[in-house]
C-alpha atoms as a PDB file:
ATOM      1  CA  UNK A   1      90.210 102.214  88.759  1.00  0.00           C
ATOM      2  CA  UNK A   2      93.730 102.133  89.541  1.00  0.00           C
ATOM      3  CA  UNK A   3      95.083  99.403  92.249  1.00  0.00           C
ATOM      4  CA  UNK A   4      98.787  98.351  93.534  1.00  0.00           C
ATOM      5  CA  UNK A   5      98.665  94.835  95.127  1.00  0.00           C
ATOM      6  CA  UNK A   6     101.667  94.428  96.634  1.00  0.00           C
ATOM      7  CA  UNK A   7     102.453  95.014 100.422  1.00  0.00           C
ATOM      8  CA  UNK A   8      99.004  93.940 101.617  1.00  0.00           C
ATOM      9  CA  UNK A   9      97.604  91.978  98.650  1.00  0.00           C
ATOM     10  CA  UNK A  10     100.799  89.986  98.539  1.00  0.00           C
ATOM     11  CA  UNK A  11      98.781  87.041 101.081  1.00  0.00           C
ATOM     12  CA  UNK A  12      96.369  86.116  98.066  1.00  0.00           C
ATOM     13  CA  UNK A  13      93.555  85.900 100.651  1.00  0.00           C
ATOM     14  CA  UNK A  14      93.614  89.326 101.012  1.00  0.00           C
ATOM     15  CA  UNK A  15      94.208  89.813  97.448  1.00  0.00           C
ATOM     16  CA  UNK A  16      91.114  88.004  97.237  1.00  0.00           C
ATOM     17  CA  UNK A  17      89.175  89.930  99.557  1.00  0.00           C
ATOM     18  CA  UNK A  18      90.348  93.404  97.734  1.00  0.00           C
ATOM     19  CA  UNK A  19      89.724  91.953  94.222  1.00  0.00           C
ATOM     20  CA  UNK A  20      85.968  91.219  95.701  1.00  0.00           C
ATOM     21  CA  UNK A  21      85.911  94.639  97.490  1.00  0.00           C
ATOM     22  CA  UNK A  22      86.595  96.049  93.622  1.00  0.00           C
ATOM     23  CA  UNK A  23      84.114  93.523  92.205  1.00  0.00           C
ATOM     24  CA  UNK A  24      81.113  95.164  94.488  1.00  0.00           C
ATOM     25  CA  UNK A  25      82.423  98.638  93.682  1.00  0.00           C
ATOM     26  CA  UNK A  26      81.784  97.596  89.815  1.00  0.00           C
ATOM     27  CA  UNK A  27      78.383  95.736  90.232  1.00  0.00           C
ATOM     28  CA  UNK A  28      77.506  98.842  91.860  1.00  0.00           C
ATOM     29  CA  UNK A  29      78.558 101.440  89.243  1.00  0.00           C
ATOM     30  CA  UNK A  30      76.811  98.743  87.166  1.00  0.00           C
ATOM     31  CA  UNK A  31      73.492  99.324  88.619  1.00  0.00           C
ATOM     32  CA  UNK A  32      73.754 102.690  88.960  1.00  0.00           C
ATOM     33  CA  UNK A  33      74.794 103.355  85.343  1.00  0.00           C
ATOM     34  CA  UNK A  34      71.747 100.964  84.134  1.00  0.00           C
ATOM     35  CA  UNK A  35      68.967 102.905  86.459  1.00  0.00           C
ATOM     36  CA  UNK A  36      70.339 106.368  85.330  1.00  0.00           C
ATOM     37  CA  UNK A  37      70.665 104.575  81.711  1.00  0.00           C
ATOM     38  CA  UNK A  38      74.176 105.615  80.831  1.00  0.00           C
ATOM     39  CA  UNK A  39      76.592 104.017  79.151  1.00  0.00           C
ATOM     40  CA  UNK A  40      79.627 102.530  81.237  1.00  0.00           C
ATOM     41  CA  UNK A  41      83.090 101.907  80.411  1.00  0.00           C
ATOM     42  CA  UNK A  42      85.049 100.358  83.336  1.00  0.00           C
ATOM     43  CA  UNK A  43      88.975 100.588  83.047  1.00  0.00           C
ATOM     44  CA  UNK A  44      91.392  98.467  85.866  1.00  0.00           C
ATOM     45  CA  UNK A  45      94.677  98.969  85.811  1.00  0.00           C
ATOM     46  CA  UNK A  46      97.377  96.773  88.148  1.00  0.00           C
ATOM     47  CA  UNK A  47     100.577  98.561  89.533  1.00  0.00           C
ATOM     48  CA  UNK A  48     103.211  98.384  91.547  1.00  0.00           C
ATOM     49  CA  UNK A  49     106.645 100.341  90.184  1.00  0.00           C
ATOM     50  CA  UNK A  50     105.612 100.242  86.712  1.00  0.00           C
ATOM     51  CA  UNK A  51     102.044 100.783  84.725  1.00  0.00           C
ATOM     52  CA  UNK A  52     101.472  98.497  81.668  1.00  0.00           C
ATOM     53  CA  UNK A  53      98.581 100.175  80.400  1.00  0.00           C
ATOM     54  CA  UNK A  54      97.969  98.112  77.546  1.00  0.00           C
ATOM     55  CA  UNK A  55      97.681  94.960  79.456  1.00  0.00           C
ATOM     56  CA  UNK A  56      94.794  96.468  81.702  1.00  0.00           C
ATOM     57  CA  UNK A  57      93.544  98.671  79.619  1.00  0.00           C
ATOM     58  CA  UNK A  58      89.560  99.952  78.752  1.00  0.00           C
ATOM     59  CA  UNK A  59      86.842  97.299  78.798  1.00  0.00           C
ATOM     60  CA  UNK A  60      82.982  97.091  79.076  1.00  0.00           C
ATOM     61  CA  UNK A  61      81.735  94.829  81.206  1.00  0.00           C
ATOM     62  CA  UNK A  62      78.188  93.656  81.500  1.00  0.00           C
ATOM     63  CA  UNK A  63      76.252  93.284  85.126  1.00  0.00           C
ATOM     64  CA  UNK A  64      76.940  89.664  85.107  1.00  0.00           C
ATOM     65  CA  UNK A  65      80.772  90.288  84.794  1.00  0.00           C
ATOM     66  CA  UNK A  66      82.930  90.336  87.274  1.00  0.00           C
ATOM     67  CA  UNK A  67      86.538  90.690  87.500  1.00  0.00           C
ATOM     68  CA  UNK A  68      88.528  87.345  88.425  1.00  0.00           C
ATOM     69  CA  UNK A  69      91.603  86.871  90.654  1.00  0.00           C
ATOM     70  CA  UNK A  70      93.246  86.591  87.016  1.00  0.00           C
ATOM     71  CA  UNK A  71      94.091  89.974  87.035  1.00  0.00           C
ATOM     72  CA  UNK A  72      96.567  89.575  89.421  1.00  0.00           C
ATOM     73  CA  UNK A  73     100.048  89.508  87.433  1.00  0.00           C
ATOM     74  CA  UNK A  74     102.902  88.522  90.089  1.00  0.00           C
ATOM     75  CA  UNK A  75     105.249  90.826  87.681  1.00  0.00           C
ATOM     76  CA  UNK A  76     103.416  93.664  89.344  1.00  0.00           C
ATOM     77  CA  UNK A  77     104.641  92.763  92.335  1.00  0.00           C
ATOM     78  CA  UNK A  78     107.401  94.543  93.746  1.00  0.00           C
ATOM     79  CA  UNK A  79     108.802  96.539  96.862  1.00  0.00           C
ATOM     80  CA  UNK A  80     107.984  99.771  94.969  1.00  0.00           C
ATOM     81  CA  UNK A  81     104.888 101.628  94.322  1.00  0.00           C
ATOM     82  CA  UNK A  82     104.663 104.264  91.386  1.00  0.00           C
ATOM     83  CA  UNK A  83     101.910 105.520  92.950  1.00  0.00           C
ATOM     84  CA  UNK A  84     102.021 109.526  91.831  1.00  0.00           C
ATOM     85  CA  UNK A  85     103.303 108.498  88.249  1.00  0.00           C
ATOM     86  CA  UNK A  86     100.401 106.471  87.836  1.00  0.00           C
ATOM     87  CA  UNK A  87      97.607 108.270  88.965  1.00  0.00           C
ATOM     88  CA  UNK A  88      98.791 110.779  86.545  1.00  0.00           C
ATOM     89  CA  UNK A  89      99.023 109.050  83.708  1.00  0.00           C
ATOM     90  CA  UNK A  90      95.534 107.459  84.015  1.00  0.00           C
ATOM     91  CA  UNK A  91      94.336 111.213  84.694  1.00  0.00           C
ATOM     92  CA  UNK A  92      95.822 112.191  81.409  1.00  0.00           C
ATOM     93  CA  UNK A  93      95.519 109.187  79.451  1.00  0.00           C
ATOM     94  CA  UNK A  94      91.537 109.865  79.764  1.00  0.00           C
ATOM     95  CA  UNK A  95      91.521 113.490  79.842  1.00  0.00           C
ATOM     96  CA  UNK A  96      92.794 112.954  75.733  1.00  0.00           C
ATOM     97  CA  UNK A  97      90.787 110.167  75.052  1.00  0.00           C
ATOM     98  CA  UNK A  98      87.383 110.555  76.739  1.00  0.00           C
ATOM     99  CA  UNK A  99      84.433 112.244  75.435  1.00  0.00           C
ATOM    100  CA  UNK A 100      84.004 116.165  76.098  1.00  0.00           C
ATOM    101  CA  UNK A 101      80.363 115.231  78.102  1.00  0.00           C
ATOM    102  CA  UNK A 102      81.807 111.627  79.606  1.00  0.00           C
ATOM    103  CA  UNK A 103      82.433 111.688  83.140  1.00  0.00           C
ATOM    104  CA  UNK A 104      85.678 109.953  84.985  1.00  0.00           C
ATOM    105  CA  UNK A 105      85.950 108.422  87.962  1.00  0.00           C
ATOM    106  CA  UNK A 106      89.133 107.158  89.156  1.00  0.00           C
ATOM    107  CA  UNK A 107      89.643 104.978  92.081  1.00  0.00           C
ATOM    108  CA  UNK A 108      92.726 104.348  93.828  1.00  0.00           C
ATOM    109  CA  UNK A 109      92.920 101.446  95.700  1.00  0.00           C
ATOM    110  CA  UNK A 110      96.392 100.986  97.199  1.00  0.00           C
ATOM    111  CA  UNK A 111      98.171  99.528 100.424  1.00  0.00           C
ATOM    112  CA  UNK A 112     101.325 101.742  99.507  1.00  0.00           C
ATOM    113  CA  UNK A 113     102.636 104.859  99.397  1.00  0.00           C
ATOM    114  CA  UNK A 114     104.711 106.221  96.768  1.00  0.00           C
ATOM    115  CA  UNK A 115     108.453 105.740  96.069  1.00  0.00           C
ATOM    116  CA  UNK A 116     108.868 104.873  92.751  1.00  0.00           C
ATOM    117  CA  UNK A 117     107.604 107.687  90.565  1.00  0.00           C
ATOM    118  CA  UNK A 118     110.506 108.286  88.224  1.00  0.00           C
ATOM    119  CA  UNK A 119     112.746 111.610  89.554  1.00  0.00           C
ATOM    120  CA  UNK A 120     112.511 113.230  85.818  1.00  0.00           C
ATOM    121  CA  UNK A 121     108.354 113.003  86.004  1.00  0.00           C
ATOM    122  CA  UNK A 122     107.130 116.275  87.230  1.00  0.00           C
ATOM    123  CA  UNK A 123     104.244 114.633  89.041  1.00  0.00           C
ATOM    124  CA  UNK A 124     106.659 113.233  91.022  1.00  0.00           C
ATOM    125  CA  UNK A 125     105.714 116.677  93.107  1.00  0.00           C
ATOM    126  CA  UNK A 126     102.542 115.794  95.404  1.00  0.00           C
ATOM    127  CA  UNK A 127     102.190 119.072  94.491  1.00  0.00           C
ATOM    128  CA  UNK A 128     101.864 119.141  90.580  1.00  0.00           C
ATOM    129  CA  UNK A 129     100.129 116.205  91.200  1.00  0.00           C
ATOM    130  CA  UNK A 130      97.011 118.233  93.148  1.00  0.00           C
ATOM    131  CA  UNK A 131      96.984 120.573  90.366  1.00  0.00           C
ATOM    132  CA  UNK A 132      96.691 117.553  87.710  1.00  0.00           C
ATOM    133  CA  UNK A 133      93.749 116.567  90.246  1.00  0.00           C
ATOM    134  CA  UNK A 134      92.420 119.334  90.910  1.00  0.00           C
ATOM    135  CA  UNK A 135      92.459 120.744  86.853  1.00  0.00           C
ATOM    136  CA  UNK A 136      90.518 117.413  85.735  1.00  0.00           C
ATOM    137  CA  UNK A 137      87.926 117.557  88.626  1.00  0.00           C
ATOM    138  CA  UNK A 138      86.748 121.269  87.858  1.00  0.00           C
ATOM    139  CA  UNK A 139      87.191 121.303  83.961  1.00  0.00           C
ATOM    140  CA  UNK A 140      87.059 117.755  82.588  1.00  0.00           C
ATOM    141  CA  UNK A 141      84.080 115.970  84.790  1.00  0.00           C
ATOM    142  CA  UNK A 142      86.670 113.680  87.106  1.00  0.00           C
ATOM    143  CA  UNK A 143      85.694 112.556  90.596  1.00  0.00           C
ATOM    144  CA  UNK A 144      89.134 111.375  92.054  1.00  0.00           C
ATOM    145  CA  UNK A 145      89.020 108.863  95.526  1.00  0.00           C
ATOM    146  CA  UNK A 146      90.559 106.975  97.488  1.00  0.00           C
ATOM    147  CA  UNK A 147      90.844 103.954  99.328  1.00  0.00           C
ATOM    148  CA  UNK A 148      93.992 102.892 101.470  1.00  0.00           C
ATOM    149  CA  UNK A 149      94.770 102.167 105.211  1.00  0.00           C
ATOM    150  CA  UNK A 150      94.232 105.067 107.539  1.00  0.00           C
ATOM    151  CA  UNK A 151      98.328 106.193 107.505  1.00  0.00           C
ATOM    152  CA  UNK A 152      98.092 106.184 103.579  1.00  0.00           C
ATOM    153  CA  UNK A 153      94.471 108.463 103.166  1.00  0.00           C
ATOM    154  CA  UNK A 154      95.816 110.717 106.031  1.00  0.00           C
ATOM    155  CA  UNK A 155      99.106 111.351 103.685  1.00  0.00           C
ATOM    156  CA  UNK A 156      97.088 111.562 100.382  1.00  0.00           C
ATOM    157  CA  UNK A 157      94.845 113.707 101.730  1.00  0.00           C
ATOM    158  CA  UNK A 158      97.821 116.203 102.907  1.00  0.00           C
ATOM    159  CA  UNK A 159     100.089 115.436 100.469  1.00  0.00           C
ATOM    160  CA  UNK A 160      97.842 115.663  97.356  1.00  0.00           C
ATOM    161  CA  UNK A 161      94.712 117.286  98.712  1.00  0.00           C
ATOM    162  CA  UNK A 162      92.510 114.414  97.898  1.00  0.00           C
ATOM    163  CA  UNK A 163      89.020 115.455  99.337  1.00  0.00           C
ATOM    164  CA  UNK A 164      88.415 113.640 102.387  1.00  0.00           C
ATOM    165  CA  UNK A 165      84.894 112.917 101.913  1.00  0.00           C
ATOM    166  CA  UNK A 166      86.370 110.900  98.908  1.00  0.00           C
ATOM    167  CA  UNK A 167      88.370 108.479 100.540  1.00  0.00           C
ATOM    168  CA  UNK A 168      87.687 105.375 102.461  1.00  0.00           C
ATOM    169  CA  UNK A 169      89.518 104.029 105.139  1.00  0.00           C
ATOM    170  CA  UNK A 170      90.142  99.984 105.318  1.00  0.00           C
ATOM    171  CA  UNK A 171      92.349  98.086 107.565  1.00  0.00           C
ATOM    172  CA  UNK A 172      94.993  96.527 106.543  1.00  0.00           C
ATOM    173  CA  UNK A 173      93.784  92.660 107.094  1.00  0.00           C
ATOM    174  CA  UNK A 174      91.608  90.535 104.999  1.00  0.00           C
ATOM    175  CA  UNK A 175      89.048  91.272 106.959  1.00  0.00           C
ATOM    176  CA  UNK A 176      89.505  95.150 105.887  1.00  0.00           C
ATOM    177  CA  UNK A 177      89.972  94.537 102.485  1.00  0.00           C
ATOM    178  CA  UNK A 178      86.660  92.419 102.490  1.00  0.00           C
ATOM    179  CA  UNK A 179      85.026  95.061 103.837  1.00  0.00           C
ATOM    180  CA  UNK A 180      85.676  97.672 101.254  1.00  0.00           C
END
């Protein structure tokens, strides 16, 4: 699971309310991990114009975990979001390091678009970006969503071809981010 929290987060009660959102998306790859009796790694990395994967980086986490407003870093926190650069390093961080039969879902949960992807990183291109998608959905078990205000899944979905029965749609208010 990838997530920026700046922009919209930045009022912690709304950081709150997406950090909860995230916590019910876990409990419930939790449950459905223990009823189909697979094993389940959870990964959550924070963002904004820079990706410290070694900070956030692969954990297991039991049913009765749950992920604390600790997570939030305010170092993260900037005006920029490195959104493409990101998703594509997560992509191909686990496309090396995951099992052959282990299956990948990532996540995005953002309130920003991107404008900080660095200009030498191909991915840079929405459109090498879809092909990154697109390659490690149909040959190394990925499911790639979505989850953003209405303006942001509208672009993803044209921009990177994001399927758009794999998006949701929040508003962006605490009450929105609660509701995710």
């Amino acid at each position: 699971m990838g997530g920026n929290y700046k922009g919209a987060f930045i009022e912690h009660n709304k950081f709150l309310a997406g950090v909860n959102g995230i916590n019910q998306t876990i409990q419930a790859s939790i449950k459905s991990a223990e009823t189909e009796g697979i094993d389940l790694t959870l990964s959550v990395y924070q963002f904004s114009d820079k990706l410290d994967m070694t900070k956030h980086g692969n954990f297991t986490m039991m049913a009765s975990d749950k992920m604390k407003d600790k997570i939030y870093d305010p170092k993260f926190i900037g005006n920029d979001t490195r959104l493409y650069g990101t998703v594509a390093d997560i992509i191909e961080y686990f496309i090396k390091h995951k099992g052959e039969e282990d299956r990948v879902l990532l996540n995005i949960f953002t309130d920003g678009g991107e404008n900080a992807t660095e200009r030498e990183n191909k991915y840079r291109n929405p459109v090498e970006l879809a092909r990154l998608i697109k390659d490690a959905e149909d040959n190394h078990n990925f499911t790639v969503t979505f989850m953003g205000t209405k303006e942001d899944v509208k672009k993803i979905i044209s921009r990177v071809n994001i399927d758009a029965t794999n998006t949701i749609v929040h508003d962006n208010t605490y009450a929105g981010t609660s509701a995710v």
